[in-house]
N, C-alpha and C. Protein backbone atom coordinates (compact mmCIF):
# COMPACT_ATOMS: atom_id res chain seq x y z
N UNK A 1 -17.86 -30.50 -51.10
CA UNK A 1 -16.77 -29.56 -51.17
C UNK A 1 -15.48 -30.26 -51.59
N UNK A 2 -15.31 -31.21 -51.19
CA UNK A 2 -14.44 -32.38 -51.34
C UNK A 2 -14.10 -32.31 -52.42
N UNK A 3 -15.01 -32.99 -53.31
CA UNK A 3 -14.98 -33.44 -54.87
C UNK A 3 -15.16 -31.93 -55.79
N UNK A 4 -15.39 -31.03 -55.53
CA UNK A 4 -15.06 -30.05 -56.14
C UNK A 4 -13.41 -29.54 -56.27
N UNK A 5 -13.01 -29.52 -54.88
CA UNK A 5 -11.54 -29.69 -54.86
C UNK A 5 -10.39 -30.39 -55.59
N UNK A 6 -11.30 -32.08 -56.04
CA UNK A 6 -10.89 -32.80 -56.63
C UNK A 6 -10.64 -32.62 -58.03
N UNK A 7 -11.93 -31.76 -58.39
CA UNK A 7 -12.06 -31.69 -59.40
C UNK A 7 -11.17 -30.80 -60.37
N UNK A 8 -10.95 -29.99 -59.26
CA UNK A 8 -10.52 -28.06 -59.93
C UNK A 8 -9.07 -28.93 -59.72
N UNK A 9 -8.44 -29.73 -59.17
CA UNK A 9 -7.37 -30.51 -58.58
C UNK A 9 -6.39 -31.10 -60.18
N UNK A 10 -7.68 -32.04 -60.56
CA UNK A 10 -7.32 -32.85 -61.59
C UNK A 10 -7.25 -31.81 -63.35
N UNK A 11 -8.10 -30.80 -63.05
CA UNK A 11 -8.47 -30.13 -64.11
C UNK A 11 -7.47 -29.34 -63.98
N UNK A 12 -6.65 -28.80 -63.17
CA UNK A 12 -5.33 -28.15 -63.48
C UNK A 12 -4.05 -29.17 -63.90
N UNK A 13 -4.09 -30.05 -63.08
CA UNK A 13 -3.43 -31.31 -63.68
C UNK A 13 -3.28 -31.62 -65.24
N UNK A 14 -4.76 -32.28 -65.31
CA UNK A 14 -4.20 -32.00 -67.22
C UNK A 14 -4.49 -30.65 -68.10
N UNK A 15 -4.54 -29.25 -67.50
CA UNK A 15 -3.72 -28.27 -68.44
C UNK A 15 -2.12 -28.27 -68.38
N UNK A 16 -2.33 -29.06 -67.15
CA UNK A 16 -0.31 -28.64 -67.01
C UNK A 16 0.54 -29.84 -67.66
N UNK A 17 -0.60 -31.43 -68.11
CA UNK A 17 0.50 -31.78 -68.75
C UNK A 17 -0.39 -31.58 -70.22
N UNK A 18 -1.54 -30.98 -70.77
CA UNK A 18 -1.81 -30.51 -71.61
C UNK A 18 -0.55 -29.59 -72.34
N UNK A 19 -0.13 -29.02 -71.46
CA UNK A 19 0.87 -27.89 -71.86
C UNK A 19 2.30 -28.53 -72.23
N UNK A 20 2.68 -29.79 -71.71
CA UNK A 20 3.95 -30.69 -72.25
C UNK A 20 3.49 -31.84 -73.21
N UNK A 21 2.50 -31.29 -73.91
CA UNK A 21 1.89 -32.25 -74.69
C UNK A 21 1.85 -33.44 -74.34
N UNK A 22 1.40 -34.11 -73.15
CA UNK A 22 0.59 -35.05 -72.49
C UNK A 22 -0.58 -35.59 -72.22
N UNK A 23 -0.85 -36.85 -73.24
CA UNK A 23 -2.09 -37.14 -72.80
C UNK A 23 -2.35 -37.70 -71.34
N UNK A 24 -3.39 -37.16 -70.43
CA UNK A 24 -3.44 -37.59 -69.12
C UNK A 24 -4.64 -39.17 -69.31
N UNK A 25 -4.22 -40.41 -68.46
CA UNK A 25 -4.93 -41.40 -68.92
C UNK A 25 -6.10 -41.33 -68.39
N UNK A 26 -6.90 -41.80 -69.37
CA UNK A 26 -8.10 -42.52 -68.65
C UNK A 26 -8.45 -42.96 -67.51
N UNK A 27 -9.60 -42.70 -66.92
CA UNK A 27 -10.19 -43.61 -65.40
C UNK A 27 -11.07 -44.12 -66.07
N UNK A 28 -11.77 -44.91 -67.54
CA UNK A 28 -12.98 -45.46 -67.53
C UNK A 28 -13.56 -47.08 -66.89
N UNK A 29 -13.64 -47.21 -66.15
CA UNK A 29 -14.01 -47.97 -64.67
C UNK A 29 -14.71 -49.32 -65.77
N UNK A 30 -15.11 -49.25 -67.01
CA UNK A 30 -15.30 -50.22 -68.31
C UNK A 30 -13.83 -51.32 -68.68
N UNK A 31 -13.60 -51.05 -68.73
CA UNK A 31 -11.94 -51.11 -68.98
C UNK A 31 -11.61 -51.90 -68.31
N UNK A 32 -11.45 -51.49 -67.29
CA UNK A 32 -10.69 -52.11 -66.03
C UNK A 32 -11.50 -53.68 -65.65
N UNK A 33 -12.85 -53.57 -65.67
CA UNK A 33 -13.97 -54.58 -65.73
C UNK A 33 -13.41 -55.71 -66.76
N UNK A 34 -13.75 -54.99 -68.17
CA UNK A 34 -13.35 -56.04 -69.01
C UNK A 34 -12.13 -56.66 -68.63
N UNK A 35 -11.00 -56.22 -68.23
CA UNK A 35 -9.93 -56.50 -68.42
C UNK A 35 -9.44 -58.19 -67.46
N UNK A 36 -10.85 -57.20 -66.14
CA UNK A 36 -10.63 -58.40 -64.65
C UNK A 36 -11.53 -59.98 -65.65
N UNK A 37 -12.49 -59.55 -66.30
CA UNK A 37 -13.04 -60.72 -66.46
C UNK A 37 -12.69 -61.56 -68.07
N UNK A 38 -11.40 -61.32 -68.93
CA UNK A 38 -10.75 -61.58 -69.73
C UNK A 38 -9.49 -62.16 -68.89
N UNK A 39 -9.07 -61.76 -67.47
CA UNK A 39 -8.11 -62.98 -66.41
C UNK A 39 -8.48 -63.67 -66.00
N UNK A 40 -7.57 -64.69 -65.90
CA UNK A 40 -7.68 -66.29 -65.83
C UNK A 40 -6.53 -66.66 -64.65
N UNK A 41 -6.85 -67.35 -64.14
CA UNK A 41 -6.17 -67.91 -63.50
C UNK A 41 -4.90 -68.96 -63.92
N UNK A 42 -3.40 -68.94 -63.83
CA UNK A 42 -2.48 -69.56 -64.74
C UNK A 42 -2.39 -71.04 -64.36
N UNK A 43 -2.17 -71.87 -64.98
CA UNK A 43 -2.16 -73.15 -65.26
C UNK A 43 -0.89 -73.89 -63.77
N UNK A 44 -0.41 -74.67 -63.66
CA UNK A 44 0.63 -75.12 -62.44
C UNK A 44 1.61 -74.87 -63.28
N UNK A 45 1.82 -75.13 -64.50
CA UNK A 45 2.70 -75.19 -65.62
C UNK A 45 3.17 -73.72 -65.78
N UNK A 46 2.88 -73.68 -66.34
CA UNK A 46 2.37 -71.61 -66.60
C UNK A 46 2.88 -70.92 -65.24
N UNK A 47 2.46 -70.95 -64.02
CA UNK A 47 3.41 -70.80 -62.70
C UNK A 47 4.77 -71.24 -62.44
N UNK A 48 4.87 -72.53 -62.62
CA UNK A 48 6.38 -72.65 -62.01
C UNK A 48 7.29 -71.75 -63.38
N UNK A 49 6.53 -71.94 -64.13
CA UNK A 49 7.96 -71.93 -65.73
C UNK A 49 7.92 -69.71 -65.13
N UNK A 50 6.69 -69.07 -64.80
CA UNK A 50 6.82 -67.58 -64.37
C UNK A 50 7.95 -67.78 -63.46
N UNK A 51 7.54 -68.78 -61.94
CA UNK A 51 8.31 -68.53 -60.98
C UNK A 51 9.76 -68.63 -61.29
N UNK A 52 10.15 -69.56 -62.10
CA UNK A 52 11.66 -70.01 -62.68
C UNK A 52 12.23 -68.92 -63.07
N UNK A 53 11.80 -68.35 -64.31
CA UNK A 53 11.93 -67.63 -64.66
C UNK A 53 12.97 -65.80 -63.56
N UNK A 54 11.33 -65.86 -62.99
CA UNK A 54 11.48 -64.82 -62.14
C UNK A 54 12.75 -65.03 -61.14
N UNK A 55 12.70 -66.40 -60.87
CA UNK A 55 14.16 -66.69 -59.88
C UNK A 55 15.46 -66.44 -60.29
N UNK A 56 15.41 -66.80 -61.71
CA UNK A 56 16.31 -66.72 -62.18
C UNK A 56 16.93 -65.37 -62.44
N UNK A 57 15.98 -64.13 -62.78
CA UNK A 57 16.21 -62.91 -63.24
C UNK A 57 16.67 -62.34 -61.61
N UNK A 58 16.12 -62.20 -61.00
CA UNK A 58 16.29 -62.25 -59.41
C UNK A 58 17.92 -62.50 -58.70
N UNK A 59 18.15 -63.97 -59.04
CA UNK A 59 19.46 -64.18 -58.58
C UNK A 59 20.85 -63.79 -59.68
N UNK A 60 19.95 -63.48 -60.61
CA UNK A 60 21.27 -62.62 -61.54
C UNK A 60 21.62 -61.14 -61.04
N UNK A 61 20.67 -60.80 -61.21
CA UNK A 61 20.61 -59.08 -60.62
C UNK A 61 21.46 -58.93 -59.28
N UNK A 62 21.64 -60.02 -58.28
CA UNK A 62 22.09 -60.05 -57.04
C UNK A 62 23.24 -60.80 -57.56
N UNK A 63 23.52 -61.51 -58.10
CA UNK A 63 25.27 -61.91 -58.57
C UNK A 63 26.01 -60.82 -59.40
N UNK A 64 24.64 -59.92 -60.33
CA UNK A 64 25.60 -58.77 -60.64
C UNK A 64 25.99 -57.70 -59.51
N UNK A 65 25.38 -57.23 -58.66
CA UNK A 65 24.94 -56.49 -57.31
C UNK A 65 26.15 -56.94 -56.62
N UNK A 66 26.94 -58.10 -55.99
CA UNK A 66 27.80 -58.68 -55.60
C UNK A 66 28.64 -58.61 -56.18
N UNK A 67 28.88 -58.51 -57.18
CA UNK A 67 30.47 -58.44 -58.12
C UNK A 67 30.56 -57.00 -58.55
N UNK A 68 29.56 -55.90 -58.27
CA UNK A 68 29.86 -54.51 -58.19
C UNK A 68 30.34 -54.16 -57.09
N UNK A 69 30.01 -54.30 -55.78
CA UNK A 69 30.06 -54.84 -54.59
C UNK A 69 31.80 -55.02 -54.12
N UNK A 70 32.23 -56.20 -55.05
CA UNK A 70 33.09 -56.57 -54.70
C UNK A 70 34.47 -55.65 -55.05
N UNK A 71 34.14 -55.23 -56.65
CA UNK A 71 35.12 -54.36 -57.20
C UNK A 71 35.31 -53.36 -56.57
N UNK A 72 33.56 -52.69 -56.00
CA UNK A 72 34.32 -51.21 -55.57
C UNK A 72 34.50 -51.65 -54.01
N UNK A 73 34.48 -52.86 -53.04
CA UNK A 73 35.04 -52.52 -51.95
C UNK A 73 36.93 -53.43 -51.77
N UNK A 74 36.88 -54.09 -52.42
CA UNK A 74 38.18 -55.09 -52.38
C UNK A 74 39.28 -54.57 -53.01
N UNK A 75 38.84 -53.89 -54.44
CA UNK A 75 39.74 -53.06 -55.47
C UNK A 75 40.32 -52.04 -55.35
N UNK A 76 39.91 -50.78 -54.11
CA UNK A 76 40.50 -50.01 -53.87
C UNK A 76 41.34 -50.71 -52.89
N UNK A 77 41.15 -51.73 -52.09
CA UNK A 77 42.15 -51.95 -50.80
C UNK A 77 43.56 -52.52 -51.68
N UNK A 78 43.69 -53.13 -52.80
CA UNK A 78 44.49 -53.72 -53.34
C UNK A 78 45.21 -52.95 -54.29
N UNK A 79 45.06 -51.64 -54.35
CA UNK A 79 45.66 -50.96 -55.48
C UNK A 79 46.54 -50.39 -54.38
């Protein structure tokens, strides 16, 4: 009963984004397979230069975050 529910569930789903001209994606469970066994595990190299990276994008976003921060709470006290 379940999976009938599911079904009539999903099948209204994509008429409704059928109707905003939406393709609804794929579940082919193939795919996803290939995809796990085409990943690899990244090199030490290949890691730190991601992690760097990522740190870096990270502590920008929070120095911009802080200097929005600052304008709108310091800037009204000083005007």
């Amino acid at each position: 009963m379940a999976t009938k529910n599911n079904s009539k569930r999903k099948s209204e789903l994509a008429d409704k984004l059928g109707d905003l001209n939406i393709k609804t994606p794929s579940f082919n469970l193939q795919e996803y397979i290939r995809v796990l066994r085409l990943a690899r595990k990244p090199t030490k190299e290949e890691f730190l230069t991601i992690s760097k990276i990522s740190i870096l994008g990270i502590a920008l976003i929070g120095i911009l975050g802080f200097i929005i921060y600052i304008f709108l709470t310091e800037l009204p006290k000083a005007v």
